[in-house]
Protein backbone atom coordinates (compact mmCIF):
# COMPACT_ATOMS: atom_id res chain seq x y z
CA UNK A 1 30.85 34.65 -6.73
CA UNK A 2 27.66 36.56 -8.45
CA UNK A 3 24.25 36.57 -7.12
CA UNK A 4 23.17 33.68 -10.17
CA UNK A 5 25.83 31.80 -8.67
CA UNK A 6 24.34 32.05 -5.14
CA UNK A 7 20.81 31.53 -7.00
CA UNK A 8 21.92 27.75 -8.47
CA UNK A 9 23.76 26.77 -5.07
CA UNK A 10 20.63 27.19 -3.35
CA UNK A 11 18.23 25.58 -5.91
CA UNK A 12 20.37 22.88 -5.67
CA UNK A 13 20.90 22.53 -1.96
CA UNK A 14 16.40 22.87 -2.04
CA UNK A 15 16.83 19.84 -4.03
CA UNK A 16 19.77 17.90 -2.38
CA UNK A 17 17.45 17.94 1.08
CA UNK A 18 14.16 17.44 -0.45
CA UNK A 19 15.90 13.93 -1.58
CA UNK A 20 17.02 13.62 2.10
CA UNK A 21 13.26 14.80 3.20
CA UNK A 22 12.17 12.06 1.11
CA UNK A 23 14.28 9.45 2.05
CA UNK A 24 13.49 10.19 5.61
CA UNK A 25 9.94 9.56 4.66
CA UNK A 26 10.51 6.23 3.18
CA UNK A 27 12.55 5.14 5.72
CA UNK A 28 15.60 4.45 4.01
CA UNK A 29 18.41 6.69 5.27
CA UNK A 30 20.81 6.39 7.95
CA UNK A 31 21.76 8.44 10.43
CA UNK A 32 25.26 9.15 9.94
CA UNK A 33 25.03 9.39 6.12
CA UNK A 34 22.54 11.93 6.76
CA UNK A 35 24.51 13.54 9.30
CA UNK A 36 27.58 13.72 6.93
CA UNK A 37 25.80 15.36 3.65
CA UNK A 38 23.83 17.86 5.91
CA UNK A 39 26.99 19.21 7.10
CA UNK A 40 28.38 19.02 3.53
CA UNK A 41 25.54 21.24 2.32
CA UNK A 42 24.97 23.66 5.25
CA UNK A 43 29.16 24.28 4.30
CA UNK A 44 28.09 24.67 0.57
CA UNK A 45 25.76 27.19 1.80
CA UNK A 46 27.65 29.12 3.83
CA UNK A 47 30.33 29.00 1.34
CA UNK A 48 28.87 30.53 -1.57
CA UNK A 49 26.91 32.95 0.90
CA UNK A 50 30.48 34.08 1.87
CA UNK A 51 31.70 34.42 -1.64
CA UNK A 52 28.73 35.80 -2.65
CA UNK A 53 29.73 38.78 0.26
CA UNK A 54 33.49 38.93 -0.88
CA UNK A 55 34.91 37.01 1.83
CA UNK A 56 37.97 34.49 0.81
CA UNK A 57 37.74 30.93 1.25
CA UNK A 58 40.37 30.05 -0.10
CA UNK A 59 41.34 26.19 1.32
CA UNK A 60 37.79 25.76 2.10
CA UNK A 61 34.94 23.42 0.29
CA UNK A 62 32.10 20.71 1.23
CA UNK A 63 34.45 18.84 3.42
CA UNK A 64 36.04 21.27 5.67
CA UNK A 65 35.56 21.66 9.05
CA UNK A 66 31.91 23.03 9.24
CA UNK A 67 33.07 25.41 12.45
CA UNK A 68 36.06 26.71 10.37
CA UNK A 69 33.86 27.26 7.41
CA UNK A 70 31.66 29.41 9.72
CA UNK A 71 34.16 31.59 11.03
CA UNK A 72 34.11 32.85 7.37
CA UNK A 73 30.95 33.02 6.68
CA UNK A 74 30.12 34.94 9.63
CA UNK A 75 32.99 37.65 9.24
CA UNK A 76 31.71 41.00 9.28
CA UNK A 77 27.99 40.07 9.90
CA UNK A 78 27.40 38.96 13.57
CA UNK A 79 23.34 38.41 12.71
CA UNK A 80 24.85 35.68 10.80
CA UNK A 81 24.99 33.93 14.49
CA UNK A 82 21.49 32.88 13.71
CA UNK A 83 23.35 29.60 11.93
CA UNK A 84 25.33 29.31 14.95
CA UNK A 85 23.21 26.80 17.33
CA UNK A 86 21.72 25.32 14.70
CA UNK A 87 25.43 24.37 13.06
CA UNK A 88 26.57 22.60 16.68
CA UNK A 89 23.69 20.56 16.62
CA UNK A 90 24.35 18.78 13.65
CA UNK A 91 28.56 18.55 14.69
CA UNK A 92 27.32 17.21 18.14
CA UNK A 93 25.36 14.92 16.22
CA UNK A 94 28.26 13.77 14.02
CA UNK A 95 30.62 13.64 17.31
CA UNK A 96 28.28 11.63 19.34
CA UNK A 97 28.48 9.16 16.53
CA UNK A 98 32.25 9.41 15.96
CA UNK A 99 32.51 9.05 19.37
CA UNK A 100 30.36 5.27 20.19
CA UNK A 101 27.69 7.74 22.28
CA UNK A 102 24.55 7.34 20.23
CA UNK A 103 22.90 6.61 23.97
CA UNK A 104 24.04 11.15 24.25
CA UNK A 105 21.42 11.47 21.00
CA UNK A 106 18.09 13.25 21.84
CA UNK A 107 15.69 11.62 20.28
CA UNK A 108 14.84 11.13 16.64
CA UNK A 109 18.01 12.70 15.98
CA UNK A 110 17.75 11.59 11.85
CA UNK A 111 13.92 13.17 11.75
CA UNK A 112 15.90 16.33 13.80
CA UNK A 113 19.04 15.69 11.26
CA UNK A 114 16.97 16.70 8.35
CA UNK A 115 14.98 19.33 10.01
CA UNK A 116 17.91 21.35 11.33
CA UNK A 117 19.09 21.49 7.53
CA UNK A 118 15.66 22.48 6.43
CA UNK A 119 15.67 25.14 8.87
CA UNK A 120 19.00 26.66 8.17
CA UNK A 121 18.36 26.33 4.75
CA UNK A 122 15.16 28.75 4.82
CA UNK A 123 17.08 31.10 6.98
CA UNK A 124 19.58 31.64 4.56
CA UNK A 125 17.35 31.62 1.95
CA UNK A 126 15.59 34.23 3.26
CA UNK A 127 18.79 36.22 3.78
CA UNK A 128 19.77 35.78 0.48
CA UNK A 129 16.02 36.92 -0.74
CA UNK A 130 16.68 39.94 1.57
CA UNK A 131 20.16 41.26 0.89
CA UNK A 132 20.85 40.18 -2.78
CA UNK A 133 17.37 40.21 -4.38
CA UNK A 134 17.08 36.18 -5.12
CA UNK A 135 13.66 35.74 -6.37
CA UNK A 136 10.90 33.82 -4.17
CA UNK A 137 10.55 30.23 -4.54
């Protein structure tokens, strides 16, 4: 994966959660929707990240298990453990959901959904502004 490729991923994923951002806003998304496509984009991230280092993903996309997908992207970069905490916190929010156990939630857990995607999105951004010379938004 090149370094323009890496570039249009993350313009893309800016976009894909300022529509989330904005939906929050208005008041018209639901939790576990929310919950789904911010898992769906941190993987996109950390997928093109790790292709963008030479890492294989082969059998790996959007859908994959998001802990799976970060075993990858991590390889060979332990600061990468940043994403870490930040990644469980969106799969406990999905299990707590799968699971009936809304009542285990913290609070606002769809203002926090959106948030935690924001915030690993910067962080990566920031890596990628670092270590492969994408340009400042």
């Amino acid at each position: 994966m090149t370094v323009s490729a890496l570039e249009t991923t993350m313009r893309e994923v800016d976009g894909e959660i300022g529509v989330l951002e904005g939906a929050l806003r208005e008041g018209c998304v639901e939790l576990a929707p929310a919950v789904e496509r911010a898992l769906c984009l941190v993987n996109r991230l950390m997928l093109v990240f790790a292709q963008t280092a030479g890492h294989p993903v082969s059998g790996l996309d959007e859908q994959a298990d998001p802990l799976e997908v970060f075993k990858v992207f991590v390889k060979g970069d332990p600061s990468l453990n940043a994403v870490r905490d930040n990644l469980r916190e969106l799969v406990y929010y999905r299990n707590c959901l799968a699971g009936g156990r809304e009542d285990a939630l913290p609070p606002h857990p769809l203002a926090m959904t959106v948030r935690t995607l924001r915030h690993i999105y910067l962080y990566m951004r920031t890596r990628a502004i670092k270590e492969y010379g994408l340009e400042e938004a």
